[in-house]
N, C-alpha and C. Protein backbone atom coordinates (compact mmCIF):
# COMPACT_ATOMS: atom_id res chain seq x y z
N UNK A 1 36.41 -28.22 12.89
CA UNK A 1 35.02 -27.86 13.00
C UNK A 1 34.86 -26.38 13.29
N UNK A 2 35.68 -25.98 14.12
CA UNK A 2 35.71 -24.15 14.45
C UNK A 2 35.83 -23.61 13.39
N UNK A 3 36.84 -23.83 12.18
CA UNK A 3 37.19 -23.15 11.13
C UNK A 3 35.76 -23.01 10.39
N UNK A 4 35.10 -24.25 9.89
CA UNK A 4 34.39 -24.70 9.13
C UNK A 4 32.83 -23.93 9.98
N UNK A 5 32.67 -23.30 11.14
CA UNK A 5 31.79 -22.64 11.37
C UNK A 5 32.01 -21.15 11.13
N UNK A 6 33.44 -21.04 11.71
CA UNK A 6 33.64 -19.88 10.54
C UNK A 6 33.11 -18.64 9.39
N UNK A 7 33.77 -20.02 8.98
CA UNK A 7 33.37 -19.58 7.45
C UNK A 7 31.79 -19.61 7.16
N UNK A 8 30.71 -20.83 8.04
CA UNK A 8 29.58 -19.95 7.31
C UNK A 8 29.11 -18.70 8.31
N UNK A 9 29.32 -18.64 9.27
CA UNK A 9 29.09 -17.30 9.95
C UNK A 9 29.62 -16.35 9.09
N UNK A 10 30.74 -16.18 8.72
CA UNK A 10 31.10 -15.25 7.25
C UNK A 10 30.04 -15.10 6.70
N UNK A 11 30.04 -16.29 5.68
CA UNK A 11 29.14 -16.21 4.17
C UNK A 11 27.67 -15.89 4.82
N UNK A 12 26.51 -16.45 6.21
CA UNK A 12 26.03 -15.72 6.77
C UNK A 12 25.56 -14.18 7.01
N UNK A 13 26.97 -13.63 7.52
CA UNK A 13 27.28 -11.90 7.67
C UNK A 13 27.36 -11.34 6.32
N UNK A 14 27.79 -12.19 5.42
CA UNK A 14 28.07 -11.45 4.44
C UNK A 14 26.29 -11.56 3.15
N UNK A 15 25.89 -12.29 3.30
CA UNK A 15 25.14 -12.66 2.56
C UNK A 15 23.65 -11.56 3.24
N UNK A 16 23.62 -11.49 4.88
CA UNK A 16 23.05 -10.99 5.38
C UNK A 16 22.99 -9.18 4.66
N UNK A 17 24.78 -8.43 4.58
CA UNK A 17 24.90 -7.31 4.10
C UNK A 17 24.55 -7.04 2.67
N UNK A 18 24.42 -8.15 2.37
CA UNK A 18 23.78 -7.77 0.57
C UNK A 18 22.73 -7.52 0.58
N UNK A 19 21.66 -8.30 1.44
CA UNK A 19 20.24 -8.24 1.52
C UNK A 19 19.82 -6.72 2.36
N UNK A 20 20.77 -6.04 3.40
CA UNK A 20 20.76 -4.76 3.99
C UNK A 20 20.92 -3.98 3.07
N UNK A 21 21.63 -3.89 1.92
CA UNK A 21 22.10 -3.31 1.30
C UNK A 21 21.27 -2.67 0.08
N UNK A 22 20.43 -3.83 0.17
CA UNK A 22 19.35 -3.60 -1.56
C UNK A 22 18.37 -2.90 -0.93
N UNK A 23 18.52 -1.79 -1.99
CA UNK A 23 17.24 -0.76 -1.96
C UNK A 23 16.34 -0.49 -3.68
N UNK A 24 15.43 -0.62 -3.33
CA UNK A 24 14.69 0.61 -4.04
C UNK A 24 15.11 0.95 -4.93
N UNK A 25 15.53 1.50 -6.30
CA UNK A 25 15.66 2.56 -6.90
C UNK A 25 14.91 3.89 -6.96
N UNK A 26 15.65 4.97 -6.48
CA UNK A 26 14.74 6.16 -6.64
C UNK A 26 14.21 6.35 -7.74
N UNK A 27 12.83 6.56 -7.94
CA UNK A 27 12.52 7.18 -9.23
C UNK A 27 11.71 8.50 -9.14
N UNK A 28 10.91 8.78 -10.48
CA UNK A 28 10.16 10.34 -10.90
C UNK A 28 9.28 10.01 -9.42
N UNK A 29 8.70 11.08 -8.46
CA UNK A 29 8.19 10.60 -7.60
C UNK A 29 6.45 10.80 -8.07
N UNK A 30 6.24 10.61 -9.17
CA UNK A 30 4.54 10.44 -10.04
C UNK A 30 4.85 9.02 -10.53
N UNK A 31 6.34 8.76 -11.46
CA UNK A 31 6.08 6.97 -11.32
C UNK A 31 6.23 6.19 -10.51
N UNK A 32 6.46 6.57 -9.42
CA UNK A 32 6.83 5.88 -7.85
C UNK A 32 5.22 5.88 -7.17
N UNK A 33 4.83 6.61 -7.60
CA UNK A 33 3.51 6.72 -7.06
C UNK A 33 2.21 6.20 -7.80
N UNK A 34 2.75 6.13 -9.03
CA UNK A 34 1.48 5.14 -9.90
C UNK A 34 2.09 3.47 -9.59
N UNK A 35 3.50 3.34 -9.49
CA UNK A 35 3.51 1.76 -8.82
C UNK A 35 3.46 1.81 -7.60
N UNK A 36 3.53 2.30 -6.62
CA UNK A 36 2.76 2.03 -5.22
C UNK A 36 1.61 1.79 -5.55
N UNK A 37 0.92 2.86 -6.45
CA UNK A 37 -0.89 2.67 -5.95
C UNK A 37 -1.15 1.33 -6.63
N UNK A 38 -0.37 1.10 -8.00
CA UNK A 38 -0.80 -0.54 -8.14
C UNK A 38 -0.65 -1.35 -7.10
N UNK A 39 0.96 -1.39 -6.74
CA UNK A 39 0.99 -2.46 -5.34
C UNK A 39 -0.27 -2.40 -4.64
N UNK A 40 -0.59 -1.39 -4.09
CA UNK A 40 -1.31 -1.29 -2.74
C UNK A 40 -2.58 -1.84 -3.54
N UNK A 41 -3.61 -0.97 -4.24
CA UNK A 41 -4.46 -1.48 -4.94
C UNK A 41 -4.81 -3.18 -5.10
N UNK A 42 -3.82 -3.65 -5.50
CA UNK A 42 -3.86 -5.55 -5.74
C UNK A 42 -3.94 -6.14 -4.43
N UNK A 43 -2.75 -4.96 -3.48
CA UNK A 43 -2.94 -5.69 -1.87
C UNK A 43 -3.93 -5.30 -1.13
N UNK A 44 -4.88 -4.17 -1.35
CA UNK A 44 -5.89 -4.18 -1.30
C UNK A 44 -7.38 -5.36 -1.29
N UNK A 45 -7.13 -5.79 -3.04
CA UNK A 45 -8.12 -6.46 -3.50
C UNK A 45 -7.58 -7.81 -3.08
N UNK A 46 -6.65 -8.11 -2.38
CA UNK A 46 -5.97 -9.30 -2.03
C UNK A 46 -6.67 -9.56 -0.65
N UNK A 47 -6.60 -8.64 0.19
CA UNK A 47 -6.72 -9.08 1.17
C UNK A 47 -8.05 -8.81 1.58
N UNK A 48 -8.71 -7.99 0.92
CA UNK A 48 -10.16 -7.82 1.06
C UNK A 48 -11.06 -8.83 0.65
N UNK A 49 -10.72 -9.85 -0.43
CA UNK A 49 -10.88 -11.17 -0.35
C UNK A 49 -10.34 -12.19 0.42
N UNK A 50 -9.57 -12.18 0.76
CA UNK A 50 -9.42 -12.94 2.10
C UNK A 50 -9.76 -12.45 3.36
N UNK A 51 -10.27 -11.45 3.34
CA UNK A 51 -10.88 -11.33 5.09
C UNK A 51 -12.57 -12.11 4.55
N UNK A 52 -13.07 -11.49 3.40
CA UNK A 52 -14.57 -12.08 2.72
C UNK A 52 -14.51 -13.40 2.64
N UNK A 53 -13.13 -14.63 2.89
CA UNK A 53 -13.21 -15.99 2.71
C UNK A 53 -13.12 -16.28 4.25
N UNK A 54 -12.53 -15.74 4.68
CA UNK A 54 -12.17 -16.15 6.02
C UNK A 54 -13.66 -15.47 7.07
N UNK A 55 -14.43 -14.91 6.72
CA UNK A 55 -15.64 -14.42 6.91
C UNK A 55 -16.72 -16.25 6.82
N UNK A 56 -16.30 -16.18 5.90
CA UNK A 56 -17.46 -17.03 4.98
C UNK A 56 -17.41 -18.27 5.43
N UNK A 57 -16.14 -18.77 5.80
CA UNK A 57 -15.45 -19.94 6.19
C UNK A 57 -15.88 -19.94 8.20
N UNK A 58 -15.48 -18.93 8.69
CA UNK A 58 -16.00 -19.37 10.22
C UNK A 58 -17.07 -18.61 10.55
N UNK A 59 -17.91 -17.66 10.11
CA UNK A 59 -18.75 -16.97 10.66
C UNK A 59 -20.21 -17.37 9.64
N UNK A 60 -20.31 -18.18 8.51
CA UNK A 60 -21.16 -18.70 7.32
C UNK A 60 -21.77 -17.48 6.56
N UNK A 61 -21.16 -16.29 6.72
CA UNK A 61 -22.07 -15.22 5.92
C UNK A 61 -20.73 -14.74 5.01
N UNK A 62 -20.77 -13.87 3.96
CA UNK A 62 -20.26 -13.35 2.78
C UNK A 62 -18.82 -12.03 3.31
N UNK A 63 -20.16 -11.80 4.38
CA UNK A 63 -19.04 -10.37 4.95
C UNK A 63 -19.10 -10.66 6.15
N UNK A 64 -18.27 -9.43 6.89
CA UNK A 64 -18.29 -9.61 8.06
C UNK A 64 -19.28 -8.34 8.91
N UNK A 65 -19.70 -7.37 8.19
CA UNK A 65 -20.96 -7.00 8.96
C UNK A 65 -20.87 -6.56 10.29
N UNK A 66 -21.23 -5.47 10.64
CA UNK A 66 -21.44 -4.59 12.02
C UNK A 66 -19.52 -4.54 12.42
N UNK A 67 -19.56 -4.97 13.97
CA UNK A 67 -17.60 -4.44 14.27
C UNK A 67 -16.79 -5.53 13.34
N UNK A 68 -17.22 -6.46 13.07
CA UNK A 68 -15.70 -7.38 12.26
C UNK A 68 -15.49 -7.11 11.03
N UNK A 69 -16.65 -6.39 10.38
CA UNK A 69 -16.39 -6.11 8.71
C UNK A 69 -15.65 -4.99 9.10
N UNK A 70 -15.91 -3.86 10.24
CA UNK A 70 -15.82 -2.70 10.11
C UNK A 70 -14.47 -2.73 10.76
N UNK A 71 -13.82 -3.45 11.59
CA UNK A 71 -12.46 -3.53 11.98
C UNK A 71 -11.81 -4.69 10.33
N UNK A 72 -11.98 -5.35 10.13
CA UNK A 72 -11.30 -5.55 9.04
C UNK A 72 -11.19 -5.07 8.01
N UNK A 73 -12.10 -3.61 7.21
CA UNK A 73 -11.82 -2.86 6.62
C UNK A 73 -10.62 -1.99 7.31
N UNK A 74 -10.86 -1.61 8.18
CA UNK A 74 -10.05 -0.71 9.02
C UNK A 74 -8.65 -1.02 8.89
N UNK A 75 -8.97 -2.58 9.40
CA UNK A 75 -7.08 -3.23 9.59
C UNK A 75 -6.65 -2.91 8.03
N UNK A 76 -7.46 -3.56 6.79
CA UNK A 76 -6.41 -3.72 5.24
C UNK A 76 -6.62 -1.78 5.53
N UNK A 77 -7.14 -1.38 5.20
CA UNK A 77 -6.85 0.21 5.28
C UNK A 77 -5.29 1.01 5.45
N UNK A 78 -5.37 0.58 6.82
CA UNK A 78 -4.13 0.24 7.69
C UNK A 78 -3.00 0.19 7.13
N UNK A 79 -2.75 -1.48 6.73
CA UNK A 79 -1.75 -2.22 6.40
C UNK A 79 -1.37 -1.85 4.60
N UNK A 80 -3.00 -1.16 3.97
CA UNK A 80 -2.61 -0.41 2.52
C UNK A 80 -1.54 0.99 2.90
N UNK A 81 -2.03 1.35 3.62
CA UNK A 81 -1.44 2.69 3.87
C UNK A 81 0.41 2.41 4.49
N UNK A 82 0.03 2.07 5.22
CA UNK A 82 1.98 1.75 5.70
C UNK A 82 2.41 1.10 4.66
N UNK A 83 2.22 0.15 3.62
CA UNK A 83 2.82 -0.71 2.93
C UNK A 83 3.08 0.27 1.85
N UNK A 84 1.89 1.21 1.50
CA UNK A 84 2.19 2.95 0.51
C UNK A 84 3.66 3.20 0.79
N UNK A 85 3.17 3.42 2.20
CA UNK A 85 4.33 4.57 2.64
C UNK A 85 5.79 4.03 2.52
N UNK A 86 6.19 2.67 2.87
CA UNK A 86 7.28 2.12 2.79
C UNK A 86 7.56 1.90 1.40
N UNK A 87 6.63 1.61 0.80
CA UNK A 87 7.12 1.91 -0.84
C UNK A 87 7.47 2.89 -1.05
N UNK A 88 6.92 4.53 -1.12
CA UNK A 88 7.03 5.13 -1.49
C UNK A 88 8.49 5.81 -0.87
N UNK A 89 8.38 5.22 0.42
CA UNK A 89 9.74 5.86 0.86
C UNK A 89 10.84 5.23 0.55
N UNK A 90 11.13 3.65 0.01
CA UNK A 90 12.13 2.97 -0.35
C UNK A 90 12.24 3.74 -2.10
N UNK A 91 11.36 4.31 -2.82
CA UNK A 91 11.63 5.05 -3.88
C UNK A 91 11.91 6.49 -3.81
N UNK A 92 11.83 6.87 -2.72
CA UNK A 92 12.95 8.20 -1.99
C UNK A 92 11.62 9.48 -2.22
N UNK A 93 10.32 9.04 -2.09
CA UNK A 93 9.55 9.87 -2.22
C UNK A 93 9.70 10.89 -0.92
N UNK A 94 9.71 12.06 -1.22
CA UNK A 94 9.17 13.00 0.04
C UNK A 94 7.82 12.86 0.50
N UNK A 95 7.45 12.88 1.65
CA UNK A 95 5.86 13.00 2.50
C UNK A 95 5.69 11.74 2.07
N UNK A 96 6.01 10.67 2.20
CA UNK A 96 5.62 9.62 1.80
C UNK A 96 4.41 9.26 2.73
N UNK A 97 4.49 9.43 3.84
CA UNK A 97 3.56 8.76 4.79
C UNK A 97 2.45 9.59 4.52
N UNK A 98 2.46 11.12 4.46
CA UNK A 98 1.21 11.78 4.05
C UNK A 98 -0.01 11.82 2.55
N UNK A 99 1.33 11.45 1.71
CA UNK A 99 0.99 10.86 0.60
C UNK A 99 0.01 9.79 0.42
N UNK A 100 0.84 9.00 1.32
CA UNK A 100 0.11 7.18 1.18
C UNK A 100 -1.43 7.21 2.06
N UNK A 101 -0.92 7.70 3.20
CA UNK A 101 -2.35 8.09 4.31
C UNK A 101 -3.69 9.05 3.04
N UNK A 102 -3.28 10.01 2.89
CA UNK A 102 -4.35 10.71 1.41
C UNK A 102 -4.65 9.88 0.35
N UNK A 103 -3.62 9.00 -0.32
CA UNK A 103 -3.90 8.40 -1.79
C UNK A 103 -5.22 7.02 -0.95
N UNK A 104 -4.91 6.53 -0.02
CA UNK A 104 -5.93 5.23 0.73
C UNK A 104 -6.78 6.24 1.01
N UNK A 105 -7.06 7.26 1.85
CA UNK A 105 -8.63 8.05 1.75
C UNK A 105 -9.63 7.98 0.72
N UNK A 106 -8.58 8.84 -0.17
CA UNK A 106 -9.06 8.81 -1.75
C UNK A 106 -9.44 7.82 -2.34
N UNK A 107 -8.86 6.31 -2.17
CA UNK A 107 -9.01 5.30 -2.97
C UNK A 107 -10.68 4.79 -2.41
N UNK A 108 -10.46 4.98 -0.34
CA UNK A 108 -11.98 4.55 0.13
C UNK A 108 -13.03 5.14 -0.63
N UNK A 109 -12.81 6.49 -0.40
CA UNK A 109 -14.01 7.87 -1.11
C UNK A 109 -14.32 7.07 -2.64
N UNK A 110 -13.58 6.83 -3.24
CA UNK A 110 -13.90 6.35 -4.99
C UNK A 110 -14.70 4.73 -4.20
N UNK A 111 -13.55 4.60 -4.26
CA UNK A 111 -14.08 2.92 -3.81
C UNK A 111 -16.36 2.80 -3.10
N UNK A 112 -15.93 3.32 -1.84
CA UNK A 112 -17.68 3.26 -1.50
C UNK A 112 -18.49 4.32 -1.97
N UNK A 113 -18.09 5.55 -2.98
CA UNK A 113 -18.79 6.14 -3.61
C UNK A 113 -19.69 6.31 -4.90
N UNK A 114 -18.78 5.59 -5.39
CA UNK A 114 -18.89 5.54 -7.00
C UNK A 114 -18.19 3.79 -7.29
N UNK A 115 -17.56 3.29 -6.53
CA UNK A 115 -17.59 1.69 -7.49
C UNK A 115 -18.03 0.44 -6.33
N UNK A 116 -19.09 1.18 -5.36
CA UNK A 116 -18.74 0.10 -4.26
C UNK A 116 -19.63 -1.68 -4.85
N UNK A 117 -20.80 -1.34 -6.25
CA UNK A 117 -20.89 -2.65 -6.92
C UNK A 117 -19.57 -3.31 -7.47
N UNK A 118 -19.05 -2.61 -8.15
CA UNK A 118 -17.83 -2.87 -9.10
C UNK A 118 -16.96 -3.94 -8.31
N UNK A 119 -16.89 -3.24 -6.89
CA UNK A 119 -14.81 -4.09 -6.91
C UNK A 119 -15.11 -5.43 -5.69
N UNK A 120 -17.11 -5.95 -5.68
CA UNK A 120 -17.19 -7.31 -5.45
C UNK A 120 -16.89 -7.88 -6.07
N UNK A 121 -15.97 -9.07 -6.21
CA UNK A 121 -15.85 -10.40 -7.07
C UNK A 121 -14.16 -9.79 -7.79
N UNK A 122 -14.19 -10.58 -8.74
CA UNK A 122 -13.21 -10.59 -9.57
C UNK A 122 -12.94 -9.23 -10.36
N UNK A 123 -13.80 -8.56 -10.43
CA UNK A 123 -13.54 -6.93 -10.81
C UNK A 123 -12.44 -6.46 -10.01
N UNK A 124 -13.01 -6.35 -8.94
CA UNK A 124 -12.12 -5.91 -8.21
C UNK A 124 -10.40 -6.19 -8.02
N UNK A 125 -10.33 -6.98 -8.65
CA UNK A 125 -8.62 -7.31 -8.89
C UNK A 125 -7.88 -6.99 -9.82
N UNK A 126 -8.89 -5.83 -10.99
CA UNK A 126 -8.52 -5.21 -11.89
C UNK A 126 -8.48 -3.71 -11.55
N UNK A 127 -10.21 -3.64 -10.78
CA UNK A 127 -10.88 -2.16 -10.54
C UNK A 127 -10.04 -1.39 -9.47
N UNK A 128 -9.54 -2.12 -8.49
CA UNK A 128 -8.62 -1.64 -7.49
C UNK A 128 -7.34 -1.09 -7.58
N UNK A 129 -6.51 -1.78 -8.11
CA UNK A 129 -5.38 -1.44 -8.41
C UNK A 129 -5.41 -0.20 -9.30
N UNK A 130 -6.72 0.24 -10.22
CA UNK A 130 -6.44 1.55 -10.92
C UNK A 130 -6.88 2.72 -10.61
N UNK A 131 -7.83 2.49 -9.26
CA UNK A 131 -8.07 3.70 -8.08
C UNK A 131 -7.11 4.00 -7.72
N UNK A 132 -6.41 2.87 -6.99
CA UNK A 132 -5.09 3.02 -6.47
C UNK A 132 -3.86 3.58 -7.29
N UNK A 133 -3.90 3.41 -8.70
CA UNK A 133 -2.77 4.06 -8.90
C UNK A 133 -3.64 5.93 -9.48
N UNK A 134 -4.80 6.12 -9.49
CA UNK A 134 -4.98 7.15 -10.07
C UNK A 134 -5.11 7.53 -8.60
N UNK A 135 -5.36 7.22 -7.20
CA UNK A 135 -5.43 7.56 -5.97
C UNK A 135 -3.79 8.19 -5.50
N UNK A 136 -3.48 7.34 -6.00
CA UNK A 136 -1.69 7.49 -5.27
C UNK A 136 -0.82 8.79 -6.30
N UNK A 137 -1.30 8.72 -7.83
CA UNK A 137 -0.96 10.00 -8.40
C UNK A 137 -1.56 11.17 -7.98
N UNK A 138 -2.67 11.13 -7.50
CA UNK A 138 -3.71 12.55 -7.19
C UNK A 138 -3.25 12.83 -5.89
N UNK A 139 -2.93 11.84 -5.15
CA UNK A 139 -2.29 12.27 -3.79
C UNK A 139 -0.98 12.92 -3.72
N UNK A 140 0.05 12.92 -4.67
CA UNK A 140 1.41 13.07 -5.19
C UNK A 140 1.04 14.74 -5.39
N UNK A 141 0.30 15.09 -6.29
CA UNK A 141 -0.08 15.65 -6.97
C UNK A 141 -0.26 16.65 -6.03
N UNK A 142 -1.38 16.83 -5.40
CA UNK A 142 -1.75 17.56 -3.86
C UNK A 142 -1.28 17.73 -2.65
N UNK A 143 -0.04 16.88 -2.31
CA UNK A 143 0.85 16.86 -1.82
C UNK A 143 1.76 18.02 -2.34
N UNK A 144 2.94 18.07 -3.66
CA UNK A 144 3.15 18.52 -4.03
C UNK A 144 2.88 19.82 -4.24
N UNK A 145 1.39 19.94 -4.50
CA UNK A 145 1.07 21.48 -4.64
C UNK A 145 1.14 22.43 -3.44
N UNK A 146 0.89 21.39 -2.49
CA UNK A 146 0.56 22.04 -1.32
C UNK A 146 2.06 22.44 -0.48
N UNK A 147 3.03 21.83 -1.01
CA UNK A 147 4.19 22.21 -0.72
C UNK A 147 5.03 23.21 -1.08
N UNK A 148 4.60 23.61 -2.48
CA UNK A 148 5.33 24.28 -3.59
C UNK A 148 4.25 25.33 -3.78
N UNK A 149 2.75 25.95 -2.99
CA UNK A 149 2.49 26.99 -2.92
C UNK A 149 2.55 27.90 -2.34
N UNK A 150 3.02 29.12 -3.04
CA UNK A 150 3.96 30.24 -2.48
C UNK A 150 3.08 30.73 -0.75
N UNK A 151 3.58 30.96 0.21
CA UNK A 151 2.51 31.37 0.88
C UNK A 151 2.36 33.03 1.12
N UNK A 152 1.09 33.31 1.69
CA UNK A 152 1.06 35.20 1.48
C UNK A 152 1.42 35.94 2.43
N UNK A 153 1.94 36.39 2.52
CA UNK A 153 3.32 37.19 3.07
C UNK A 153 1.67 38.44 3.53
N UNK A 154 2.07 38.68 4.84
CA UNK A 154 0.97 39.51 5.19
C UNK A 154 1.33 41.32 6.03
């Protein structure tokens, strides 16, 4: 019986180091950043319908309105932005966290500016994900520049 525990504590440890082991592939850090902003985008429109069901379901209204809409925007906000950043950093992006924190600004600013009819309902599981990835390239983008401009020597 000792032997035979063993061995799966082995296959265990060992099975455990494969799963430590898998990363990411690095890629161009503009196509790393148009598939984050999809990810995030869908997990966006994912969970922004489920806070609107789970609204609807114990409180009987559509949204959640005054502090619970406004902390549950807040929280997916949040949880878009770190989930950016860990993408972007498992694809070996630089500034990832500043990146991801700017590309979710950007995506809010579009989002309640210009599509806040659009991404109610089922739109939104199309409309989101392509803020998000034109959010997460423009953030790359400005990031980038802002790194790589010369500064003036005085």
């Amino acid at each position: 019986m000792g032997s035979e525990m063993g061995i799966r504590d082995g296959f265990t440890a060992a099975r455990a180091r494969t799963v430590a082991a898998w990363r990411l592939p690095h890629l161009n850090p503009y196509l790393a950043s148009v598939v984050t902003g999809a990810v995030v985008g869908l997990l966006a429109a994912l969970l922004g319908a489920a806070a609107l069901s789970l609204f609807s379901a114990v409180r009987g209204v559509s949204s959640g309105g005054g502090l619970w809409g406004g902390l549950a925007f807040a929280a997916v906000a949040v949880v878009c932005a770190v989930a950016g950043e860990a993408l972007l950093r498992g694809f070996g992006t630089q500034a990832a966290r500043l990146t991801s924190v700017l590309a979710v600004i950007l995506t809010i600013i579009a989002m309640l500016g210009l599509f806040l009819d659009l991404v109610d309902g089922t739109l939104g599981l199309v409309l989101l994900p392509l803020i998000g990835v034109t959010a997460y390239a423009l953030a790359h983008w400005l990031v980038d520049l802002a790194e790589n401009t010369p500064s003036l020597v005085e």
